[in-house]
PDB file of N, CA and C in Angstrom:
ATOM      1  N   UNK A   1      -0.843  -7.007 -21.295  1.00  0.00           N
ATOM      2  CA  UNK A   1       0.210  -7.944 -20.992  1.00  0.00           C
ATOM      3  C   UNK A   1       1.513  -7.186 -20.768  1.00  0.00           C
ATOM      4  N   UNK A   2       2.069  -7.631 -19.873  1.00  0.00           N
ATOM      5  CA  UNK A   2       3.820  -7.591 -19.360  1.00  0.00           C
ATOM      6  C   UNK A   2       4.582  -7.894 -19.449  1.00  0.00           C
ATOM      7  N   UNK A   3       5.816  -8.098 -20.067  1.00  0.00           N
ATOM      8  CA  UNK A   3       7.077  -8.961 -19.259  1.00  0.00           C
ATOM      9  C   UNK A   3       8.196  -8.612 -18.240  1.00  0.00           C
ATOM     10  N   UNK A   4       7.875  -9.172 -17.374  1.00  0.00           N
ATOM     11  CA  UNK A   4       8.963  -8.917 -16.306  1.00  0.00           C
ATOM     12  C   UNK A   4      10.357  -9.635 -16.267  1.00  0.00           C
ATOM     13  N   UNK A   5      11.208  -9.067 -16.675  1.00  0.00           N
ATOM     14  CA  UNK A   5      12.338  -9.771 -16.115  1.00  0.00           C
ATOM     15  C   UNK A   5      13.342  -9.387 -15.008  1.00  0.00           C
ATOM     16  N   UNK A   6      13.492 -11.032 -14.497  1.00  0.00           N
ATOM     17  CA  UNK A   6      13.651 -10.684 -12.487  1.00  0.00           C
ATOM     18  C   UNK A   6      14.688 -11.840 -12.530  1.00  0.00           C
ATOM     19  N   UNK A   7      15.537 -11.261 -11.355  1.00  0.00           N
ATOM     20  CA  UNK A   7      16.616 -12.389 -10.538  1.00  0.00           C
ATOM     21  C   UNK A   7      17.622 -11.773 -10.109  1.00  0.00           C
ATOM     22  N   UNK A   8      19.005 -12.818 -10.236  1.00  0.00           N
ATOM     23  CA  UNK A   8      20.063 -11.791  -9.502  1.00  0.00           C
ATOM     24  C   UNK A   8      21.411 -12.413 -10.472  1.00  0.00           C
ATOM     25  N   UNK A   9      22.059 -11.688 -10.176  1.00  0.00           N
ATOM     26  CA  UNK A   9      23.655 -11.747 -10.845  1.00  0.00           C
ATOM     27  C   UNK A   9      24.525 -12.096 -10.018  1.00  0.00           C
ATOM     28  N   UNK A  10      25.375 -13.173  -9.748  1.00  0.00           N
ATOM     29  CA  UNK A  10      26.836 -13.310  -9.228  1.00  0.00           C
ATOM     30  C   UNK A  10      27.600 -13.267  -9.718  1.00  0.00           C
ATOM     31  N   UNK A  11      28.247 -11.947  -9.141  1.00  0.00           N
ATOM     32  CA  UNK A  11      29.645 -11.281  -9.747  1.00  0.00           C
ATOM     33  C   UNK A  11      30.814 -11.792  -9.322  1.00  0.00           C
ATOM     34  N   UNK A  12      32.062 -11.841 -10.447  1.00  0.00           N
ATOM     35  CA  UNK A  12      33.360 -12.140  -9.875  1.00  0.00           C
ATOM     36  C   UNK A  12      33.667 -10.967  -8.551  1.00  0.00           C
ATOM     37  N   UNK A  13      34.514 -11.465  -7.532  1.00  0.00           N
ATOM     38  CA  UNK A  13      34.735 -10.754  -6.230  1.00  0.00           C
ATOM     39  C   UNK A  13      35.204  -9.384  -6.958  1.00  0.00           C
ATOM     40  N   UNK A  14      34.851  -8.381  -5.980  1.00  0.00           N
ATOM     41  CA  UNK A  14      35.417  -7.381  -6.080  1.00  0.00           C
ATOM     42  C   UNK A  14      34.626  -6.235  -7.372  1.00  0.00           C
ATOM     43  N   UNK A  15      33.521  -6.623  -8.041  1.00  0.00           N
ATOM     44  CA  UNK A  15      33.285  -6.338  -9.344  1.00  0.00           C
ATOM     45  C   UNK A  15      32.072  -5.958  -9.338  1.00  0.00           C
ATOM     46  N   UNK A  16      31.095  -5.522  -8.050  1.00  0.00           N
ATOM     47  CA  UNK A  16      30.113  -4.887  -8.188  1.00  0.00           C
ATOM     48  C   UNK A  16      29.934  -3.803  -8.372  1.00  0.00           C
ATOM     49  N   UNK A  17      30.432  -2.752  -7.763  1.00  0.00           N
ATOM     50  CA  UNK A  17      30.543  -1.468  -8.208  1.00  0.00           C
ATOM     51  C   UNK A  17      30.875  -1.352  -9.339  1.00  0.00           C
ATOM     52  N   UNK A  18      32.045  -1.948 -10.412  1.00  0.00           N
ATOM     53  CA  UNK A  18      32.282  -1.310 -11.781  1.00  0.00           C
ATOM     54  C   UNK A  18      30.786  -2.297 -12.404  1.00  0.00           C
ATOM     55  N   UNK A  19      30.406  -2.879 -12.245  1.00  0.00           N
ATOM     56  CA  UNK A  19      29.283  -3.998 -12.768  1.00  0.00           C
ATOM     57  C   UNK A  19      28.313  -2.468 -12.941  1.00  0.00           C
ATOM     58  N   UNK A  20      27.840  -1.850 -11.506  1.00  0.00           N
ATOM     59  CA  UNK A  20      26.724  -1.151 -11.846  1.00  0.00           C
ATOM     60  C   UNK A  20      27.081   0.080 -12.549  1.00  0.00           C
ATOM     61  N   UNK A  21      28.480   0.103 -12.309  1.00  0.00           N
ATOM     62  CA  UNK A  21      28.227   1.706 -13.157  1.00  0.00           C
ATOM     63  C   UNK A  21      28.657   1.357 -14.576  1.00  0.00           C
ATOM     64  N   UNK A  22      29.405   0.055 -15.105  1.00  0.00           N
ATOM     65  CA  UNK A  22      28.943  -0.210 -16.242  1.00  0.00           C
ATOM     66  C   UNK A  22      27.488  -0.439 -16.900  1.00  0.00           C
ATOM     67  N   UNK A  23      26.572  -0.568 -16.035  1.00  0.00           N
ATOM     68  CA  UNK A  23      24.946  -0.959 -16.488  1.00  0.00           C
ATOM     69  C   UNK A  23      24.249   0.719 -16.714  1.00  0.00           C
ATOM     70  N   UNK A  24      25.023   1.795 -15.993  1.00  0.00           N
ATOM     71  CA  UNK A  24      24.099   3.175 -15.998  1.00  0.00           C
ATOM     72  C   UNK A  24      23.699   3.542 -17.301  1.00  0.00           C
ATOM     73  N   UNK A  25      24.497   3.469 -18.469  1.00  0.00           N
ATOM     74  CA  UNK A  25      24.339   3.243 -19.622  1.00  0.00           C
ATOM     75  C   UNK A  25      22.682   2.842 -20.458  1.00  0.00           C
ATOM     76  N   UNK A  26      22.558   1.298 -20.291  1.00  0.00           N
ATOM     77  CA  UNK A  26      21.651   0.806 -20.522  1.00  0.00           C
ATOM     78  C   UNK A  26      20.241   0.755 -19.687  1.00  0.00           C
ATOM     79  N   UNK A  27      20.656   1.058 -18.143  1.00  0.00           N
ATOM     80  CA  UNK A  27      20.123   1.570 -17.458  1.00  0.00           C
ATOM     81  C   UNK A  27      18.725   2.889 -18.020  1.00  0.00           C
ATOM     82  N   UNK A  28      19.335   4.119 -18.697  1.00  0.00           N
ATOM     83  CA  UNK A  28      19.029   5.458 -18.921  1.00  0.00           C
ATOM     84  C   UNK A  28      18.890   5.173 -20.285  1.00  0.00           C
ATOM     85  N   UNK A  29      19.181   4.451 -21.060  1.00  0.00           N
ATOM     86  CA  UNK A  29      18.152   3.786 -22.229  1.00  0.00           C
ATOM     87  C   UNK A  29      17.261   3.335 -22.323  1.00  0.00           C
ATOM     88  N   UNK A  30      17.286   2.092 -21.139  1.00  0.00           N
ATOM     89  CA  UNK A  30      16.235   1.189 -21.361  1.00  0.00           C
ATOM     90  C   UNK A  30      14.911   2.400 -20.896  1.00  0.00           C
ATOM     91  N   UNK A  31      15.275   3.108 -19.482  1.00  0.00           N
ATOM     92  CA  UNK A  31      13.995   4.117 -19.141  1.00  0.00           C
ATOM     93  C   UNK A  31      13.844   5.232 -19.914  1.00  0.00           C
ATOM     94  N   UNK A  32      14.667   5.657 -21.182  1.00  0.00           N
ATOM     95  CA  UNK A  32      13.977   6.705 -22.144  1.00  0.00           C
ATOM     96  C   UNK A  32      12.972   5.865 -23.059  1.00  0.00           C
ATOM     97  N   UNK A  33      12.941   4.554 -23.022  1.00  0.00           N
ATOM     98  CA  UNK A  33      11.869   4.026 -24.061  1.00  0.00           C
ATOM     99  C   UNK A  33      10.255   3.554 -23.543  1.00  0.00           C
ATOM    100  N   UNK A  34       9.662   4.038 -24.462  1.00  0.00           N
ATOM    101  CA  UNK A  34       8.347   4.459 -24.024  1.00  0.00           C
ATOM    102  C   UNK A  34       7.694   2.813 -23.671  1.00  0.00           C
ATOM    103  N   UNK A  35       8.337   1.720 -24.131  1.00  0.00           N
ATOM    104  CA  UNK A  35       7.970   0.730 -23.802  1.00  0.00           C
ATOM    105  C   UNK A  35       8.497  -0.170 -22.479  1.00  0.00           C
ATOM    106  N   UNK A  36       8.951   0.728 -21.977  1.00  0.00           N
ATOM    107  CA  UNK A  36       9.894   0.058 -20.563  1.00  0.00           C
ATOM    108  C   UNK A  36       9.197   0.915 -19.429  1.00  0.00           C
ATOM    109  N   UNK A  37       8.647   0.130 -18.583  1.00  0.00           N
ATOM    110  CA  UNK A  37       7.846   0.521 -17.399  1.00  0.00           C
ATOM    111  C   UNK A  37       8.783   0.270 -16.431  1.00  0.00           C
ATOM    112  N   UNK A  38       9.952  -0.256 -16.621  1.00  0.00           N
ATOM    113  CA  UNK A  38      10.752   0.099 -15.054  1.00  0.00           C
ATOM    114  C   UNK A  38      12.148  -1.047 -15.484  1.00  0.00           C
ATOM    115  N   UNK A  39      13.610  -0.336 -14.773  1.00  0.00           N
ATOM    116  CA  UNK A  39      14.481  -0.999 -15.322  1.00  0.00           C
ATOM    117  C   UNK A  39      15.065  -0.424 -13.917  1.00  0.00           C
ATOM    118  N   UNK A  40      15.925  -1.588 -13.597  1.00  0.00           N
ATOM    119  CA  UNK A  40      16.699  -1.287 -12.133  1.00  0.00           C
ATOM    120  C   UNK A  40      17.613  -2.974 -11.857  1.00  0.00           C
ATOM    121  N   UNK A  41      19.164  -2.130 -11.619  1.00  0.00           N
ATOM    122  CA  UNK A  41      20.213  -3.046 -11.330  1.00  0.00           C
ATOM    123  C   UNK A  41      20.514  -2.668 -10.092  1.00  0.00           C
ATOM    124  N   UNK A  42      20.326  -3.056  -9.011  1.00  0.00           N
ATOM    125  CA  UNK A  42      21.238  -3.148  -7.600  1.00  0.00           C
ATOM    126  C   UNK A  42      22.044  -3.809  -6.703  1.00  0.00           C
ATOM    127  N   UNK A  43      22.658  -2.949  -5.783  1.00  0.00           N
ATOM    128  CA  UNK A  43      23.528  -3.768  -5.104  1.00  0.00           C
ATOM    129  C   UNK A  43      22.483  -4.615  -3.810  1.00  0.00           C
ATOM    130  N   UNK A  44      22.625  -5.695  -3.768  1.00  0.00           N
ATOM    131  CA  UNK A  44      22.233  -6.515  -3.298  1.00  0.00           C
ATOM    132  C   UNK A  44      22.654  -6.168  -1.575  1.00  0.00           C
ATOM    133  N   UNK A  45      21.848  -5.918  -0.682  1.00  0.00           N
ATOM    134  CA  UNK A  45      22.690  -5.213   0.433  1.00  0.00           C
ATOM    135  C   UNK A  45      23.099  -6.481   1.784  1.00  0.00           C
ATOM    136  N   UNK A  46      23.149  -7.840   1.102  1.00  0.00           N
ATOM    137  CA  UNK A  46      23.630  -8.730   2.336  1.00  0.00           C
ATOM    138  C   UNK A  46      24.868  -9.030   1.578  1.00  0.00           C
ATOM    139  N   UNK A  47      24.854  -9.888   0.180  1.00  0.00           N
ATOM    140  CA  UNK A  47      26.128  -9.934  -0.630  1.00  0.00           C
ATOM    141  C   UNK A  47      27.029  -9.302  -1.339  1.00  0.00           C
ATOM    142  N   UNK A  48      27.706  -8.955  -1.448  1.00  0.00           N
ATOM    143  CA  UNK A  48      28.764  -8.002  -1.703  1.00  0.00           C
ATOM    144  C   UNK A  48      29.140  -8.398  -3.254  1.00  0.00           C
ATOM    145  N   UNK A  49      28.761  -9.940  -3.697  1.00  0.00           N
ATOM    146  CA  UNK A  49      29.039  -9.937  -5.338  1.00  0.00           C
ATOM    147  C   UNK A  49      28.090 -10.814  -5.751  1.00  0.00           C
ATOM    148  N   UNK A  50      26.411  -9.761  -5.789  1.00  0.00           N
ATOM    149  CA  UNK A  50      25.904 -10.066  -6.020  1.00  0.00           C
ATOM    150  C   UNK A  50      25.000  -8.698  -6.290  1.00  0.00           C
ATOM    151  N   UNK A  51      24.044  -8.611  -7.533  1.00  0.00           N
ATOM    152  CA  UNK A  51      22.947  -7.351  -7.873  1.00  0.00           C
ATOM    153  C   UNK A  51      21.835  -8.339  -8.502  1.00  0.00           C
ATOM    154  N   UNK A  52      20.386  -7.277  -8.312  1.00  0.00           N
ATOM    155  CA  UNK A  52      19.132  -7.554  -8.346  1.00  0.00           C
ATOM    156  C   UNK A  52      18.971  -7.467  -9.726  1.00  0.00           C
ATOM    157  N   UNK A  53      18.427  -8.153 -10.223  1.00  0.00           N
ATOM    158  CA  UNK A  53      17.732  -7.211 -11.506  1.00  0.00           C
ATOM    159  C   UNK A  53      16.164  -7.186 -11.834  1.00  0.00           C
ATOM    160  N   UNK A  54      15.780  -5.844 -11.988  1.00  0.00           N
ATOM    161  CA  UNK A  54      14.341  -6.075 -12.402  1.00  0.00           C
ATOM    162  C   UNK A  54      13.406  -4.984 -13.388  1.00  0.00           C
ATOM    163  N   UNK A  55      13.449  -5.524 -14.145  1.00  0.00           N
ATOM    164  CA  UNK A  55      12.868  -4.923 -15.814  1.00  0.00           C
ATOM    165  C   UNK A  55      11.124  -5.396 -15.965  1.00  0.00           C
ATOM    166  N   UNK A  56      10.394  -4.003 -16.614  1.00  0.00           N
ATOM    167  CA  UNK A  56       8.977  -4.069 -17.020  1.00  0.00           C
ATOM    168  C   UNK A  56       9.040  -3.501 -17.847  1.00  0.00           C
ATOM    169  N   UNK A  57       8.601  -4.741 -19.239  1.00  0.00           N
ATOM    170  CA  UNK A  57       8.235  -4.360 -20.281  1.00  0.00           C
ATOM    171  C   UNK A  57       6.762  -4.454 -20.680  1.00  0.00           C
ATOM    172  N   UNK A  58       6.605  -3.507 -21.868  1.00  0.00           N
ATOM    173  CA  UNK A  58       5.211  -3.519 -22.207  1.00  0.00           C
ATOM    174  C   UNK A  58       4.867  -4.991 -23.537  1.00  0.00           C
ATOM    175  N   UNK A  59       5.747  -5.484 -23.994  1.00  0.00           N
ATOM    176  CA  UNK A  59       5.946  -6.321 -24.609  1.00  0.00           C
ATOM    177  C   UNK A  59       7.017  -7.266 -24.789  1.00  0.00           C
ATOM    178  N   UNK A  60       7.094  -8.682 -25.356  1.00  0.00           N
ATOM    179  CA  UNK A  60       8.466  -9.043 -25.141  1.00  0.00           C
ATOM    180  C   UNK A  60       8.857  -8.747 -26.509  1.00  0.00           C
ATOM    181  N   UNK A  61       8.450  -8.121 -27.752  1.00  0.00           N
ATOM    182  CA  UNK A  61       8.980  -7.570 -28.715  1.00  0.00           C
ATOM    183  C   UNK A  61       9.674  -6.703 -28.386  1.00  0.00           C
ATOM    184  N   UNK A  62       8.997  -5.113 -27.781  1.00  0.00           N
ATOM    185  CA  UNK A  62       9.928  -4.383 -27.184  1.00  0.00           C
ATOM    186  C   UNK A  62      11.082  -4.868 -26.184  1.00  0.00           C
ATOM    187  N   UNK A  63      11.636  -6.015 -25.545  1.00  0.00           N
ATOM    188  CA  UNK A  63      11.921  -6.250 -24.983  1.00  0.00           C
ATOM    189  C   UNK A  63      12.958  -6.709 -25.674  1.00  0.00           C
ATOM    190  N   UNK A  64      12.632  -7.605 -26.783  1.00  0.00           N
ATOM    191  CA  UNK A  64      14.492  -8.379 -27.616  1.00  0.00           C
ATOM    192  C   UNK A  64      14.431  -7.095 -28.639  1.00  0.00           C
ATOM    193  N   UNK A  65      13.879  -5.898 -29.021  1.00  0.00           N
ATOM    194  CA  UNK A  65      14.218  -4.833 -29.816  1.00  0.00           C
ATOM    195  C   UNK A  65      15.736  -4.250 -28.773  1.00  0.00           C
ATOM    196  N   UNK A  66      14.996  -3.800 -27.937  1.00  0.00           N
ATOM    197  CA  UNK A  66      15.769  -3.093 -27.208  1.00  0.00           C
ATOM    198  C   UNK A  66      17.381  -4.315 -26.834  1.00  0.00           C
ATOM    199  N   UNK A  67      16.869  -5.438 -25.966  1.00  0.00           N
ATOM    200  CA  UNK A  67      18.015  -6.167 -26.463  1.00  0.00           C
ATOM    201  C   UNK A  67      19.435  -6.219 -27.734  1.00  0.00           C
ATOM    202  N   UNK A  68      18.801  -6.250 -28.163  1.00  0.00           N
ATOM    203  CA  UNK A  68      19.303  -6.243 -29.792  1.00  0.00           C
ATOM    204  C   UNK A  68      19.685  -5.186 -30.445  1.00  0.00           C
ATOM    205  N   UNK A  69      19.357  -4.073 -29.437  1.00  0.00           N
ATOM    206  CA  UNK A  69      19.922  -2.587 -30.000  1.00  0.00           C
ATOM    207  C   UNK A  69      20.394  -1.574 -28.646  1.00  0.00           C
ATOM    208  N   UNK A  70      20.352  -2.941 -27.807  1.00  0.00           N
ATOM    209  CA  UNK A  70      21.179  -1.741 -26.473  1.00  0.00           C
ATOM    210  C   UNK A  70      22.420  -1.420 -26.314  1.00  0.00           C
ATOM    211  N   UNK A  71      23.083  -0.578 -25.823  1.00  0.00           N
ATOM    212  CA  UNK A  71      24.154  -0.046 -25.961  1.00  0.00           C
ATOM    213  C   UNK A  71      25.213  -1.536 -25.954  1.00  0.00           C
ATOM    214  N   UNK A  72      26.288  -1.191 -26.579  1.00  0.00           N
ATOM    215  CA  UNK A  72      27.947  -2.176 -26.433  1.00  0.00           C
ATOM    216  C   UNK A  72      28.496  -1.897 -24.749  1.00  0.00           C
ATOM    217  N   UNK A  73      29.087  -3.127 -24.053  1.00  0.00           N
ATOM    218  CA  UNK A  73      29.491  -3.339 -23.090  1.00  0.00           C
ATOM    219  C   UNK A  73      29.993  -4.753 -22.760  1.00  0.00           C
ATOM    220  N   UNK A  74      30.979  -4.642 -22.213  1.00  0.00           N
ATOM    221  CA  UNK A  74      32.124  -6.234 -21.820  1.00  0.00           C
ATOM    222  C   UNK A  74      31.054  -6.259 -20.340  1.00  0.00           C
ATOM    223  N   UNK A  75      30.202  -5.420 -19.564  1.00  0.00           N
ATOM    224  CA  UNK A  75      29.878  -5.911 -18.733  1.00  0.00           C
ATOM    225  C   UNK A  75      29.344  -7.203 -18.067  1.00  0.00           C
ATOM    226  N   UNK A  76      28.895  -7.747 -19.010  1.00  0.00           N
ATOM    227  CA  UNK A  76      28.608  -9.231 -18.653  1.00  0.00           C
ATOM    228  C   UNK A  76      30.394  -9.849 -18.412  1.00  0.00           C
ATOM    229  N   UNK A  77      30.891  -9.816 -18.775  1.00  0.00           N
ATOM    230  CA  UNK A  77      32.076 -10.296 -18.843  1.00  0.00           C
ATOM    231  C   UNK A  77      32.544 -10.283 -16.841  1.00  0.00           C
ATOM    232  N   UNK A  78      31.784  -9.563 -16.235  1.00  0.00           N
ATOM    233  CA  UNK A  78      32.027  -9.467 -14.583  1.00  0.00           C
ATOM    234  C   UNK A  78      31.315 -10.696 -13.970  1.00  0.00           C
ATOM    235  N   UNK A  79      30.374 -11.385 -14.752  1.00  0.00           N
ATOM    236  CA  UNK A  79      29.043 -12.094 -14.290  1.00  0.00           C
ATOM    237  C   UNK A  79      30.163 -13.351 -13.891  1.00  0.00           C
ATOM    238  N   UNK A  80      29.495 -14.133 -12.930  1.00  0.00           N
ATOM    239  CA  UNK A  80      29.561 -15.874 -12.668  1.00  0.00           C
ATOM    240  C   UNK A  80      28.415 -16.708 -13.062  1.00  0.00           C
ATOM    241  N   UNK A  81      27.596 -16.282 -12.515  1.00  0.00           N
ATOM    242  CA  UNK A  81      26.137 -16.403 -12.284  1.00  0.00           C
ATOM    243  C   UNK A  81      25.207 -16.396 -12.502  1.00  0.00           C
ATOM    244  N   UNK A  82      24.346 -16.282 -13.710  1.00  0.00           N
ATOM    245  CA  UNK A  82      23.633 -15.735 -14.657  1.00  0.00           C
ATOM    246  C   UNK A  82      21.938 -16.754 -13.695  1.00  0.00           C
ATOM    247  N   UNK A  83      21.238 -16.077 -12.948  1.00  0.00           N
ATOM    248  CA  UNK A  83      19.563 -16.446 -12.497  1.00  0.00           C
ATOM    249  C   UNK A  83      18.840 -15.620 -12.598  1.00  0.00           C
ATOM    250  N   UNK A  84      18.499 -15.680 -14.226  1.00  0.00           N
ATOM    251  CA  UNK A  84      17.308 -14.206 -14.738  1.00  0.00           C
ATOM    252  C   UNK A  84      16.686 -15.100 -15.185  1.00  0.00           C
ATOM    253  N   UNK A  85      14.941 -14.657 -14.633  1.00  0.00           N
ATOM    254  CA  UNK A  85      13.710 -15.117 -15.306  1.00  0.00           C
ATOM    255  C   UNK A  85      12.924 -14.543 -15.885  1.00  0.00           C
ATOM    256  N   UNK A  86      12.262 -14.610 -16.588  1.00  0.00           N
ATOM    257  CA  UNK A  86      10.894 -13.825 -17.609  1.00  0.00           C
ATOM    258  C   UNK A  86      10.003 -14.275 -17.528  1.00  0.00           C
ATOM    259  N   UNK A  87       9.387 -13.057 -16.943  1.00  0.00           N
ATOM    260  CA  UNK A  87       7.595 -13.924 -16.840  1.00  0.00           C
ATOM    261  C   UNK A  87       6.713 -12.758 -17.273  1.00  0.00           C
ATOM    262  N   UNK A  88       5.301 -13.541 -18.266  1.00  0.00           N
ATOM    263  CA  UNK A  88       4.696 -13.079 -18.831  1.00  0.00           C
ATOM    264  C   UNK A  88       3.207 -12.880 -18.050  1.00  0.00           C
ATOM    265  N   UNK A  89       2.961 -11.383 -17.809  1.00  0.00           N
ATOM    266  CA  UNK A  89       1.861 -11.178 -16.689  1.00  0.00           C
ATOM    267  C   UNK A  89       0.915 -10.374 -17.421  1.00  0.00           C
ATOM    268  N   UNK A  90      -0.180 -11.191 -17.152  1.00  0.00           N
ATOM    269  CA  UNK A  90      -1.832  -9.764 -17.677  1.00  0.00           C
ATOM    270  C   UNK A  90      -2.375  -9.042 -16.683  1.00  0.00           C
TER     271      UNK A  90
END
């Protein structure tokens, strides 16, 4: 079993670029842990305040661990938009 979590972020104007390089952080955490099969924030290349998100976990334990112990950041604080889903795949 998997959990994927997928969607996109709408950012206040102007706030994508500091958005992603505030995420590099958690970014290079989430992929040193042996339970994260893939972690990636991008710039969305038609909207300009808007990024992808898409995370593979090996569990959704590992998944609110890491939550719950990922680095400090106001980055959400850039968001409008919040359309993230989790889905559980075998």
């Amino acid at each position: 079993m998997a959990i994927l979590v997928t969607g996109k972020l709408i950012l206040k104007p102007d706030s994508r670029n500091e958005f992603i390089e505030k995420s590099i952080p958690a970014i290079l955490l989430a992929r040193q842990n042996s339970a994260c099969e893939d972690f990636s924030v991008s710039a969305d290349p038609v909207d300009e305040n808007r990024v992808n998100i898409f995370e593979k976990w090996t569990s959704k334990n590992a998944l609110e661990v890491f939550r719950n112990t990922g680095p400090e950041s106001d980055v959400f604080s850039l968001v409008e938009v919040f359309n993230i889903d989790e889905y559980e795949v075998t």
